[in-house]
Each structure stands twice: as C-alpha cells, then as structure tokens.
N, C-alpha and C. Protein backbone atom coordinates (compact mmCIF):
# COMPACT_ATOMS: atom_id res chain seq x y z
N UNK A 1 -27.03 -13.98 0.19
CA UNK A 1 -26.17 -12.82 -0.01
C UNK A 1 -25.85 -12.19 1.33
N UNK A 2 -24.62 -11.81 1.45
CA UNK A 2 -24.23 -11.23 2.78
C UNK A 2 -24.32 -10.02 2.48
N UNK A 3 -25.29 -9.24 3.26
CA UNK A 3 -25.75 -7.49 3.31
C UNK A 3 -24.68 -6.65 4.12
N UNK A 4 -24.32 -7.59 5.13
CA UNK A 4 -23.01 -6.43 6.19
C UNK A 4 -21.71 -6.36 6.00
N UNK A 5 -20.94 -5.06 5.72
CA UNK A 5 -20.26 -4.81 5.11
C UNK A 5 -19.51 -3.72 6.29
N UNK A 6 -18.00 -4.19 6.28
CA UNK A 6 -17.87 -3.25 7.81
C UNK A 6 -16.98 -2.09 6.76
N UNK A 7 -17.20 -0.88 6.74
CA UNK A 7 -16.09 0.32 6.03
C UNK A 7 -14.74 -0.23 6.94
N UNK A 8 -13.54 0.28 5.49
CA UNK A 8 -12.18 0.22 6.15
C UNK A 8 -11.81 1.08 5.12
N UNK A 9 -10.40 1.09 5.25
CA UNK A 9 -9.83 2.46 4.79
C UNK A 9 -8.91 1.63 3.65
N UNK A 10 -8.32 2.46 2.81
CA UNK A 10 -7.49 1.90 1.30
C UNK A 10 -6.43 3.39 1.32
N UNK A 11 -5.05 2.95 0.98
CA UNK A 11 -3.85 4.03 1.16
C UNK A 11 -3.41 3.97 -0.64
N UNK A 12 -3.57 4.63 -1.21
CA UNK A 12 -3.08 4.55 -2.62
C UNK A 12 -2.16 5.42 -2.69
N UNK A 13 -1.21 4.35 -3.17
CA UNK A 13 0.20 4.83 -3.32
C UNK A 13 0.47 5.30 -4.64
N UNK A 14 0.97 5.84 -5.59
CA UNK A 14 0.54 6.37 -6.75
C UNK A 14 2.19 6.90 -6.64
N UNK A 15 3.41 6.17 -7.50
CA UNK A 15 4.41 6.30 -7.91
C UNK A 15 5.40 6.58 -9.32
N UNK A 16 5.82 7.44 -9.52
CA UNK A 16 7.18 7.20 -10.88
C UNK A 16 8.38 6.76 -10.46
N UNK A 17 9.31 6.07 -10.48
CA UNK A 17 10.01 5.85 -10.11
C UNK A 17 11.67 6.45 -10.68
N UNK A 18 12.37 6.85 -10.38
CA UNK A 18 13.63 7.51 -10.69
C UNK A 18 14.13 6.26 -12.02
N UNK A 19 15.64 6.52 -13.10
CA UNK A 19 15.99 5.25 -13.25
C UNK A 19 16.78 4.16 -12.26
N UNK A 20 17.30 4.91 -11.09
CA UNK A 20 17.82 3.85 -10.48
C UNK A 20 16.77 3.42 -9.76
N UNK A 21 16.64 2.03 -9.50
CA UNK A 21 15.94 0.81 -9.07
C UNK A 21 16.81 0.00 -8.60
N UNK A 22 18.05 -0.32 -8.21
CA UNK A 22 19.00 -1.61 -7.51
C UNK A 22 18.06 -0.92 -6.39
N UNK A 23 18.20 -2.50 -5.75
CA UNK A 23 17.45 -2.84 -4.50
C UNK A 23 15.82 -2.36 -4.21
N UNK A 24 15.12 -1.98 -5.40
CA UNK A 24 13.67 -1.38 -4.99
C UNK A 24 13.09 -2.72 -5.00
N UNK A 25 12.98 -3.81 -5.92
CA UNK A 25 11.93 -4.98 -6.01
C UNK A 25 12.55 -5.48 -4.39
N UNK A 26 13.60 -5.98 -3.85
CA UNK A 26 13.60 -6.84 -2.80
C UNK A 26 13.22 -5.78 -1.06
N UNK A 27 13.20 -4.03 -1.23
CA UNK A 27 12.59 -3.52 0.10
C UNK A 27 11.16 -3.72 -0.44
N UNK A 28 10.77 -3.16 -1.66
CA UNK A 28 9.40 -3.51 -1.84
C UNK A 28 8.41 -4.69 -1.20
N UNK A 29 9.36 -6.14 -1.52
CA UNK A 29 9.01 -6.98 -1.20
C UNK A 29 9.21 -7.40 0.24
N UNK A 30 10.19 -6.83 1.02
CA UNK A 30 10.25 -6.68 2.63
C UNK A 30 9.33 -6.06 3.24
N UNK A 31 8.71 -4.78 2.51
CA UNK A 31 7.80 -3.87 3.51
C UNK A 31 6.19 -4.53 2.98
N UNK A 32 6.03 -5.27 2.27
CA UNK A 32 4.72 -5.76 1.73
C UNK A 32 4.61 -7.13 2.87
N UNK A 33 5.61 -7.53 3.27
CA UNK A 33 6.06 -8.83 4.14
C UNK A 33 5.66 -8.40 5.56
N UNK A 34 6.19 -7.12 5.84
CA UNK A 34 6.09 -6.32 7.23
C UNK A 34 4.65 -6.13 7.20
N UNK A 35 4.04 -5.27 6.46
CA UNK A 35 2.86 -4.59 6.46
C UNK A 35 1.38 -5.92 6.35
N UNK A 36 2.19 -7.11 6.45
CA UNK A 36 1.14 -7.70 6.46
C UNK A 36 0.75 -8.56 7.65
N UNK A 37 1.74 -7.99 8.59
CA UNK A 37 1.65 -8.86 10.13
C UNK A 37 1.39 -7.47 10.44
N UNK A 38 1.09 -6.32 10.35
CA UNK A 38 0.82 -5.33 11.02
C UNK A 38 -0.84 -5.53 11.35
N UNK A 39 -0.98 -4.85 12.99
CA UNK A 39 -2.33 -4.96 13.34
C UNK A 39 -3.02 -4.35 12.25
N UNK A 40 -4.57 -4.32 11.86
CA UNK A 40 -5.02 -3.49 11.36
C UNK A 40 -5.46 -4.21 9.57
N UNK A 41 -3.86 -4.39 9.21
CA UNK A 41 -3.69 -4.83 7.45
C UNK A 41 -4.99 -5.76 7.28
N UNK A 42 -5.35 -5.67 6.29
CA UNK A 42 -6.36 -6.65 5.70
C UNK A 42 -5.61 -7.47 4.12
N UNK A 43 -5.41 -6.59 3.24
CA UNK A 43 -4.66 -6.80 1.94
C UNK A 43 -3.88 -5.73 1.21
N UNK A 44 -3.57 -6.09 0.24
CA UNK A 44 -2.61 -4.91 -0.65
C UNK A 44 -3.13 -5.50 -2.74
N UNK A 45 -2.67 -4.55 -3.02
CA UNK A 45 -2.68 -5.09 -4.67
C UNK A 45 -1.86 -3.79 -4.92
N UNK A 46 -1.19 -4.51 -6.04
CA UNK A 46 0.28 -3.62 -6.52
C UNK A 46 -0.09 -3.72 -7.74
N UNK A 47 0.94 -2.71 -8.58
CA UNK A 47 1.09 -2.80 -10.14
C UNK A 47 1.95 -1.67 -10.59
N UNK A 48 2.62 -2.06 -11.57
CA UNK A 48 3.76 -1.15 -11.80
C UNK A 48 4.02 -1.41 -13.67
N UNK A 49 3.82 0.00 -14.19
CA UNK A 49 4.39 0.07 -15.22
C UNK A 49 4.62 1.38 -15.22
N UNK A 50 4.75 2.42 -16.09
CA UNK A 50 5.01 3.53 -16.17
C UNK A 50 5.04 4.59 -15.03
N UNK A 51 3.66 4.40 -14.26
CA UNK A 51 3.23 4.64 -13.25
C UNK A 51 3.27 3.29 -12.20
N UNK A 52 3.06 3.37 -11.29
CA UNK A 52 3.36 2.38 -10.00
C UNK A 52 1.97 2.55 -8.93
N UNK A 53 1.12 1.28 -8.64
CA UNK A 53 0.17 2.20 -8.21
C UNK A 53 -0.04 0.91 -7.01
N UNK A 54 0.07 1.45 -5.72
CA UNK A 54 0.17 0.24 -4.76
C UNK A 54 -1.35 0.62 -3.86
N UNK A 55 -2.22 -0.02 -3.57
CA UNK A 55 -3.06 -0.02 -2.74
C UNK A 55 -2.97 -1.04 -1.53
N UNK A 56 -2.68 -0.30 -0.35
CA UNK A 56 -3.11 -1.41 0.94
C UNK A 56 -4.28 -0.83 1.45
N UNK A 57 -5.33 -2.05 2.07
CA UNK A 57 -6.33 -1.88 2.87
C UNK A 57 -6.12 -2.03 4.39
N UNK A 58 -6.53 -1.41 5.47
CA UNK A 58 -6.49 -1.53 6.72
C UNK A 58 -7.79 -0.98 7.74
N UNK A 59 -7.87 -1.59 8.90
CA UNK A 59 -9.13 -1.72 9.35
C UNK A 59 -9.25 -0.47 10.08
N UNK A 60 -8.92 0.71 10.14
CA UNK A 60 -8.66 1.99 10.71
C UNK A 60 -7.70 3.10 10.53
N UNK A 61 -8.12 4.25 10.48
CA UNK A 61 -6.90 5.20 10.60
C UNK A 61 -6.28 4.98 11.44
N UNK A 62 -5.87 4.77 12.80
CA UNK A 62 -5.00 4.01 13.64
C UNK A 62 -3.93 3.42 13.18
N UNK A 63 -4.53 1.66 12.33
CA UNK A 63 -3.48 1.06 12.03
C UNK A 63 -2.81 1.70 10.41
N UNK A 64 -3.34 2.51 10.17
CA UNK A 64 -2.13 3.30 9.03
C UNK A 64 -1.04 4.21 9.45
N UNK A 65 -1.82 5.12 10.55
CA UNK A 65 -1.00 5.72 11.23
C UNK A 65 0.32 5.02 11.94
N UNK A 66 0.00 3.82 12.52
CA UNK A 66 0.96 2.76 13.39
C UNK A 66 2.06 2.43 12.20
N UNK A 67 1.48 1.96 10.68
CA UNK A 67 2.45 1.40 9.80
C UNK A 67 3.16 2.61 9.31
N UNK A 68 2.77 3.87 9.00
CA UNK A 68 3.52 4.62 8.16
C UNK A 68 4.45 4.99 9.38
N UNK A 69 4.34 4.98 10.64
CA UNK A 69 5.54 5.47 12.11
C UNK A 69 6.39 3.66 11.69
N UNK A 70 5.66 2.82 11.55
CA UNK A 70 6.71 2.02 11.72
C UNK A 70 8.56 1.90 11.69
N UNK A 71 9.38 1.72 12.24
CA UNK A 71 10.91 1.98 12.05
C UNK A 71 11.30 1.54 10.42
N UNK A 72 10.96 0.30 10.47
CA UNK A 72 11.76 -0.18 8.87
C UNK A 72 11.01 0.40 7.83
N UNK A 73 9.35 1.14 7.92
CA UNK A 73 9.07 1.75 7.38
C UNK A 73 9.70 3.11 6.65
N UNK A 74 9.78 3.62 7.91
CA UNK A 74 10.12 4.98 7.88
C UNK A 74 11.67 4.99 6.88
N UNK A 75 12.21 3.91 7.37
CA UNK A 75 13.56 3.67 6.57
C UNK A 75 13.87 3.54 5.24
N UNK A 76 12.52 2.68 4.63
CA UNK A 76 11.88 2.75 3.11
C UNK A 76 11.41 3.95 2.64
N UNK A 77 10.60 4.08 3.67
CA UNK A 77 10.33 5.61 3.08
C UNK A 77 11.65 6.91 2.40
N UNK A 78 12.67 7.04 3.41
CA UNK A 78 13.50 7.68 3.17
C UNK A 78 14.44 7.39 2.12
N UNK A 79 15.09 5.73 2.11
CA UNK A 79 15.81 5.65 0.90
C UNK A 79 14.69 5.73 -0.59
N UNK A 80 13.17 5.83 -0.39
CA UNK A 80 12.49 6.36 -1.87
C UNK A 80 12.63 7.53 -2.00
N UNK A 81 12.81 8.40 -1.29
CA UNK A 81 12.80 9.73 -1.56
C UNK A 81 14.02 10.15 -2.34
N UNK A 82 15.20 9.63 -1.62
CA UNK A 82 16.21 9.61 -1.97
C UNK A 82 16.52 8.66 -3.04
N UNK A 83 16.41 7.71 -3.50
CA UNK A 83 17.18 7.19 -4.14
C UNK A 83 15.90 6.83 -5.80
N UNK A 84 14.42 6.53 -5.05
CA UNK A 84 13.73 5.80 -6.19
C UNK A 84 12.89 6.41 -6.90
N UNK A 85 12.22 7.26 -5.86
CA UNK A 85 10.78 8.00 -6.76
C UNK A 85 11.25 9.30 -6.91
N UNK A 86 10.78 9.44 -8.07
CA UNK A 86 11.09 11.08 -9.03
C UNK A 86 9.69 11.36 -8.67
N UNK A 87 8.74 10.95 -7.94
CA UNK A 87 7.23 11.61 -7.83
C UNK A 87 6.46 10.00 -6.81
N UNK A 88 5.74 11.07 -5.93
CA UNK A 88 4.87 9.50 -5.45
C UNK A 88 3.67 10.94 -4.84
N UNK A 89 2.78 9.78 -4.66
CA UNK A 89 1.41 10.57 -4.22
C UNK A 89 0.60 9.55 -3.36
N UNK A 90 -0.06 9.72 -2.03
CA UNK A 90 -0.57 9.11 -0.95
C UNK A 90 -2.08 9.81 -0.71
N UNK A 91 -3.05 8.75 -0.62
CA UNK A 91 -4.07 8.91 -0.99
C UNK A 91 -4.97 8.07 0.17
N UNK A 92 -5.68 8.61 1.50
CA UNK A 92 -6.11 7.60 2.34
C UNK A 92 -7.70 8.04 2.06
N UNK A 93 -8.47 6.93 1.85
CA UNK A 93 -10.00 6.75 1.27
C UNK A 93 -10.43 5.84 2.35
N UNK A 94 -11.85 5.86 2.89
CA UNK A 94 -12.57 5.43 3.65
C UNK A 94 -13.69 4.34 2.38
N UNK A 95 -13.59 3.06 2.44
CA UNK A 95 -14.20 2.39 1.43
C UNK A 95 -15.65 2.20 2.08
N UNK A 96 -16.47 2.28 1.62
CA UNK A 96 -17.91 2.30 2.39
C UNK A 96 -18.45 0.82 1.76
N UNK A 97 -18.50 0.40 0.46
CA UNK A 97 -18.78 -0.59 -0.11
C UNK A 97 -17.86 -0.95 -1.09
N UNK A 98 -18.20 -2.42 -1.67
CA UNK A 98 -17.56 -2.67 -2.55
C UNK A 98 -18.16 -4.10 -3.23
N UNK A 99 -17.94 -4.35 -4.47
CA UNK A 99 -18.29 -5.44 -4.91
C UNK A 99 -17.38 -5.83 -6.16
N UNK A 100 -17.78 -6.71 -6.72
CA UNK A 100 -16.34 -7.49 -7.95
C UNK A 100 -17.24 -8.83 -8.83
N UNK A 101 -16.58 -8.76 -9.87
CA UNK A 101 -17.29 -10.09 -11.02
C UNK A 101 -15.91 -10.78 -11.37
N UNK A 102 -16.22 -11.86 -11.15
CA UNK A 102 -15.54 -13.05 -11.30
C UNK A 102 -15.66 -14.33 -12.33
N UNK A 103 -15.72 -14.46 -13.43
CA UNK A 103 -16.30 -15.46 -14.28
C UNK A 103 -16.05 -16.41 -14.11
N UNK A 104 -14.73 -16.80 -13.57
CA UNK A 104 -14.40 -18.24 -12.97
C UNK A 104 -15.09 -18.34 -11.71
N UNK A 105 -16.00 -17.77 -11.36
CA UNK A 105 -16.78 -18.35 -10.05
C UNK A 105 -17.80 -18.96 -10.17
C-alpha cells in the first residue's frame, strides 16, 4: 500500500446554464483541451444535467491562478457570463487525502 500522498487543490465549478447553449459543448471542449497542457493540471471530471458540476485538480494555487489569467480562458469565461450561465459558483478546496472502490479491479 502506498502511504504518501502529496495534497493538491480541486476548483469546483458548480453551473446552470442559460437556454442558449450554440457553441457551449465545442469551447467547453477547447478549454478542457487547454487546461490540460497547463503547468500544474493533474485531471478534471465533468457532469452535466440540470446542474453542471465540473471539477479540475491542480498541483497548487499558483497553477489555478496561471489558468483562470489564462487569455482564451478569460475569453470563455466572458462569453459564459454573457451568453451561457444563468448561475455558476467556484469553489477552490485543498484535498488532503483521498481514496476510491473499484470492483472491476
């Protein structure tokens, strides 16, 4: 069993989305593309139904800070405000541990 466990940080994105949606699945899928060559990124897990609830992990406040300044970021950011989310909520957590069950393992 591996005991060392390094803390990193988790950004929960927590969304409603307006009814217009043209063009949200393909920036979605651009800034998930970006954010994953960013220094820092480790992973993401998404999900969307009523509510929209995106979690990325990254190895420091640093590299969140670096992605949310990012340019094409910032650019997403603005056409959601404007155009997609009727509500979003940002949530940065320091993960200290973690563990998971897998039955296919």
């Amino acid at each position: 069993m591996n005991t060392e466990f390094t803390p990193y940080y988790a950004v929960i994105f927590t969304s409603i989305q307006t009814e217009n949606i043209e063009g949200y699945a393909e920036m979605a899928k651009q800034m998930e593309d970006l954010a994953k060559n960013q220094a820092g990124f480790i992973s993401i897990d998404s999900a969307r139904n009523a509510v929209g609830i995106t979690v990325s992990y990254w190895e420091s406040l640093e590299a969140i800070k670096h992605w949310k300044q990012h340019t094409d970021h910032l650019i997403a950011q603005q056409k959601g405000i404007k155009d997609w989310y009727a509500y979003y909520n940002v949530k940065i957590c320091k993960v200290e541990r973690e563990y998971s069950f897998n039955e296919r393992s």
